[in-house]
C-alpha atoms as a PDB file:
ATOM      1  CA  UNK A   1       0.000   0.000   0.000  1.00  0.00           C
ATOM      2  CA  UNK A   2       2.818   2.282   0.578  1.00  0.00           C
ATOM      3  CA  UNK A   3       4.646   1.805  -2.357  1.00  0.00           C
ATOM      4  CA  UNK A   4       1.163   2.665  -4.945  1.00  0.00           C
ATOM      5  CA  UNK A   5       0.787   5.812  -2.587  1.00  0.00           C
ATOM      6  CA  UNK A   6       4.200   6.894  -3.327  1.00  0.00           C
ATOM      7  CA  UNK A   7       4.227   6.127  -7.056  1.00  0.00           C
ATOM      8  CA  UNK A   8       0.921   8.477  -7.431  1.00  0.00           C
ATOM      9  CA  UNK A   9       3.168  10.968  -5.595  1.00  0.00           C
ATOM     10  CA  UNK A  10       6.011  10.765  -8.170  1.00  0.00           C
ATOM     11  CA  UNK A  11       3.386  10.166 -10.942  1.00  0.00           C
ATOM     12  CA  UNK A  12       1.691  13.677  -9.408  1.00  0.00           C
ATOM     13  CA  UNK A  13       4.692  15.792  -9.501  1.00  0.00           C
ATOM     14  CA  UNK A  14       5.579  14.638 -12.941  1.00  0.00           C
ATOM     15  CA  UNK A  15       1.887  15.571 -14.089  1.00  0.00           C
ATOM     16  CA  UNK A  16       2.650  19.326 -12.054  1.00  0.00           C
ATOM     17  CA  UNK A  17       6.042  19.424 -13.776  1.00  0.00           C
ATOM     18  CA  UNK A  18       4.559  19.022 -17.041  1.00  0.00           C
ATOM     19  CA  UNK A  19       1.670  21.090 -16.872  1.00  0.00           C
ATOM     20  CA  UNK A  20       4.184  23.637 -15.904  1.00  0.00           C
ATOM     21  CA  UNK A  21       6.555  23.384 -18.848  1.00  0.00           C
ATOM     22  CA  UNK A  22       3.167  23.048 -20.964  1.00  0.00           C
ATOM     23  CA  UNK A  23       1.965  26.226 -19.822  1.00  0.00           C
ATOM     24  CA  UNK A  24       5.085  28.410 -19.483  1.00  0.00           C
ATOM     25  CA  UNK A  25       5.011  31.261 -21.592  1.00  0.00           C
ATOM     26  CA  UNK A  26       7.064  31.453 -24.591  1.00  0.00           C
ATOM     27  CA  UNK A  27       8.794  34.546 -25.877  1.00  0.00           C
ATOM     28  CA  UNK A  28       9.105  34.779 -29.596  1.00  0.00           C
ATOM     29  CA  UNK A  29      11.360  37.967 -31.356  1.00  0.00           C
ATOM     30  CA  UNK A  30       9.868  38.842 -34.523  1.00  0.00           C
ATOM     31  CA  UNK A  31      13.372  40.420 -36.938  1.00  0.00           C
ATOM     32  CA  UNK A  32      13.485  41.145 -40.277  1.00  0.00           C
ATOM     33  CA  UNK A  33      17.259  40.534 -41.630  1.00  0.00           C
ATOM     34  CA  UNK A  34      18.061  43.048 -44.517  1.00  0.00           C
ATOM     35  CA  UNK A  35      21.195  43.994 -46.583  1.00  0.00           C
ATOM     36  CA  UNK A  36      21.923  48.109 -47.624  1.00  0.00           C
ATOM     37  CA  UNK A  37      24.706  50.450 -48.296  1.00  0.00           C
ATOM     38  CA  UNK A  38      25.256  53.089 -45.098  1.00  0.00           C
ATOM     39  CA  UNK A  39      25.091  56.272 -46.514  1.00  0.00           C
ATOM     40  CA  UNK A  40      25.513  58.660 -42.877  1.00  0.00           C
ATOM     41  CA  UNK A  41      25.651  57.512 -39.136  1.00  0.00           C
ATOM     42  CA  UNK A  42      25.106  60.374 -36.613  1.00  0.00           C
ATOM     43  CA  UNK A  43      26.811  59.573 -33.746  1.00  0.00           C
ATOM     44  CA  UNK A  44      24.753  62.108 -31.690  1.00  0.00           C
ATOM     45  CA  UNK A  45      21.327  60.815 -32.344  1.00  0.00           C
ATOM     46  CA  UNK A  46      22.532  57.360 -32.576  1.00  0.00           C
ATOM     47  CA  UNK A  47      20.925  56.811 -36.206  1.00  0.00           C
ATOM     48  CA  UNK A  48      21.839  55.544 -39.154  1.00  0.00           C
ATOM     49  CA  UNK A  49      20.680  56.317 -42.730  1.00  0.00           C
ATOM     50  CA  UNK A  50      20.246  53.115 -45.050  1.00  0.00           C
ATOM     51  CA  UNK A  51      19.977  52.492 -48.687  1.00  0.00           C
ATOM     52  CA  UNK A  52      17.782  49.144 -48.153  1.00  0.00           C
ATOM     53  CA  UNK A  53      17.823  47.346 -50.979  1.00  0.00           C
ATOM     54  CA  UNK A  54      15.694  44.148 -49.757  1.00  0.00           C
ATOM     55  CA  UNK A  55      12.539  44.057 -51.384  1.00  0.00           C
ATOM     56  CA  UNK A  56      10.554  43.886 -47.683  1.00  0.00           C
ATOM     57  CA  UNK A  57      11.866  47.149 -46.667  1.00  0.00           C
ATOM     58  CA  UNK A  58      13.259  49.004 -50.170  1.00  0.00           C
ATOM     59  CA  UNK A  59      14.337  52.486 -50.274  1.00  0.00           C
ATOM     60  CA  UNK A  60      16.238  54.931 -47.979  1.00  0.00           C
ATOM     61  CA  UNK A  61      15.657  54.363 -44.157  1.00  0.00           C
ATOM     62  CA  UNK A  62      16.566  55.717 -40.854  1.00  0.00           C
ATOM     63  CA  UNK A  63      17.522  53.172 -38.260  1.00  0.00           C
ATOM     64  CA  UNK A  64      18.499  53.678 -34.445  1.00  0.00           C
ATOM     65  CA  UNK A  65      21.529  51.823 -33.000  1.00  0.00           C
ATOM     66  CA  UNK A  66      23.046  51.492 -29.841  1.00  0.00           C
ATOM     67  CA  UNK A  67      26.267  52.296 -30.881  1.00  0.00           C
ATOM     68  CA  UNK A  68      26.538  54.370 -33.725  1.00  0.00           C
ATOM     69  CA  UNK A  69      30.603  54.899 -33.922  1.00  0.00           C
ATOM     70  CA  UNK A  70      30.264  50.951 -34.804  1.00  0.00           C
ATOM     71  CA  UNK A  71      29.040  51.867 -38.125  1.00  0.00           C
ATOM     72  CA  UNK A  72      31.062  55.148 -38.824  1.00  0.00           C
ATOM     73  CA  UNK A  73      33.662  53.169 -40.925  1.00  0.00           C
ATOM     74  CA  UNK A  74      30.846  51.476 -43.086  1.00  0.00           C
ATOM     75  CA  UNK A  75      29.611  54.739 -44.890  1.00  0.00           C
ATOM     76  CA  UNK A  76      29.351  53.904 -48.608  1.00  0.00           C
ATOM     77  CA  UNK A  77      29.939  49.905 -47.609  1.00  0.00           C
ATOM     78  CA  UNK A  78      26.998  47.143 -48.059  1.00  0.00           C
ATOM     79  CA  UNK A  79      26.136  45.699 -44.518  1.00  0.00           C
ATOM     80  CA  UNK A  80      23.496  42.525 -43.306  1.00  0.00           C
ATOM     81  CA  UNK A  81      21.830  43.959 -40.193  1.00  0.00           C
ATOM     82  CA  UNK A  82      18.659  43.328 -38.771  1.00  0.00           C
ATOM     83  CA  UNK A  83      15.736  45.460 -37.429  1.00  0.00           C
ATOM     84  CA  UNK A  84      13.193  44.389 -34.002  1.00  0.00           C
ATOM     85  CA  UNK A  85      10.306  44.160 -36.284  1.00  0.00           C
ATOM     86  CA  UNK A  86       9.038  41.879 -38.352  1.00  0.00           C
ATOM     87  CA  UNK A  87       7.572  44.612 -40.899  1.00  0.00           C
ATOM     88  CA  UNK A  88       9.074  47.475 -42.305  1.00  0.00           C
ATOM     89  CA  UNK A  89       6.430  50.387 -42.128  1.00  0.00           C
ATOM     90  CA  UNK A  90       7.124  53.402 -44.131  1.00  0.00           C
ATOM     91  CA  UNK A  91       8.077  56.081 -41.707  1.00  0.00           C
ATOM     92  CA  UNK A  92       8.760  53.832 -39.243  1.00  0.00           C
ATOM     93  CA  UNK A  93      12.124  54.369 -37.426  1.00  0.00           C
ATOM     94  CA  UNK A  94      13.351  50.879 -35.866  1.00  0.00           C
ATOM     95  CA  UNK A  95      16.301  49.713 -33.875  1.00  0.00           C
ATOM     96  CA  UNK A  96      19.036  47.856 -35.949  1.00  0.00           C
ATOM     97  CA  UNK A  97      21.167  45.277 -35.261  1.00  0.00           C
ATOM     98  CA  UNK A  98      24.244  44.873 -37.621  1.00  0.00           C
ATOM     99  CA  UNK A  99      25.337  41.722 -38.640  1.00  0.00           C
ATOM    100  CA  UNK A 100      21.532  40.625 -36.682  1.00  0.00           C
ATOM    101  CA  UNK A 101      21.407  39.260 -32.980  1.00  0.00           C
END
């Protein structure tokens, strides 16, 4: 009798562990990866201007960065970066990541 009350013990915490993994909440990053040509970094705002020329996000953009004097040697140079959004909004300013995360 002792030994079927202990295995529904272990079989209970195994059914709490799992429910628990199960249930955890799962945090997903959404990035789109593109490819440009730098064409200015300002170190005081922290931006960089982009010459996108991946069809999800074509044209000239404005990206922010944490460090901008990263990118000051790139002007006029093709880079792979990525941005944390998964669309690329016209007018939308969003963070960059060169060479992604």
């Amino acid at each position: 009798m002792e030994i079927r009350e202990t295995q529904y013990g272990v079989l209970l915490i195994l059914a709490v562990a799992l429910l628990i993994l199960f249930i955890h909440p799962v945090y997903a990053s959404d990035e789109l990866f593109l490819t440009g040509i730098v064409k200015r970094v300002d170190l005081n705002k922290k931006t960089v201007v982009v010459d996108v020329r991946s069809q999800s996000c074509h044209g000239i953009r404005e990206f922010t960065v944490d460090d901008a004097s990263q990118l000051d040697d790139f002007v006029d140079q093709r880079i792979d970066f990525s941005i944390d959004s998964s669309t690329c909004e016209p007018g939308g300013v969003y963070k960059m990541f060169p060479g992604g995360r």
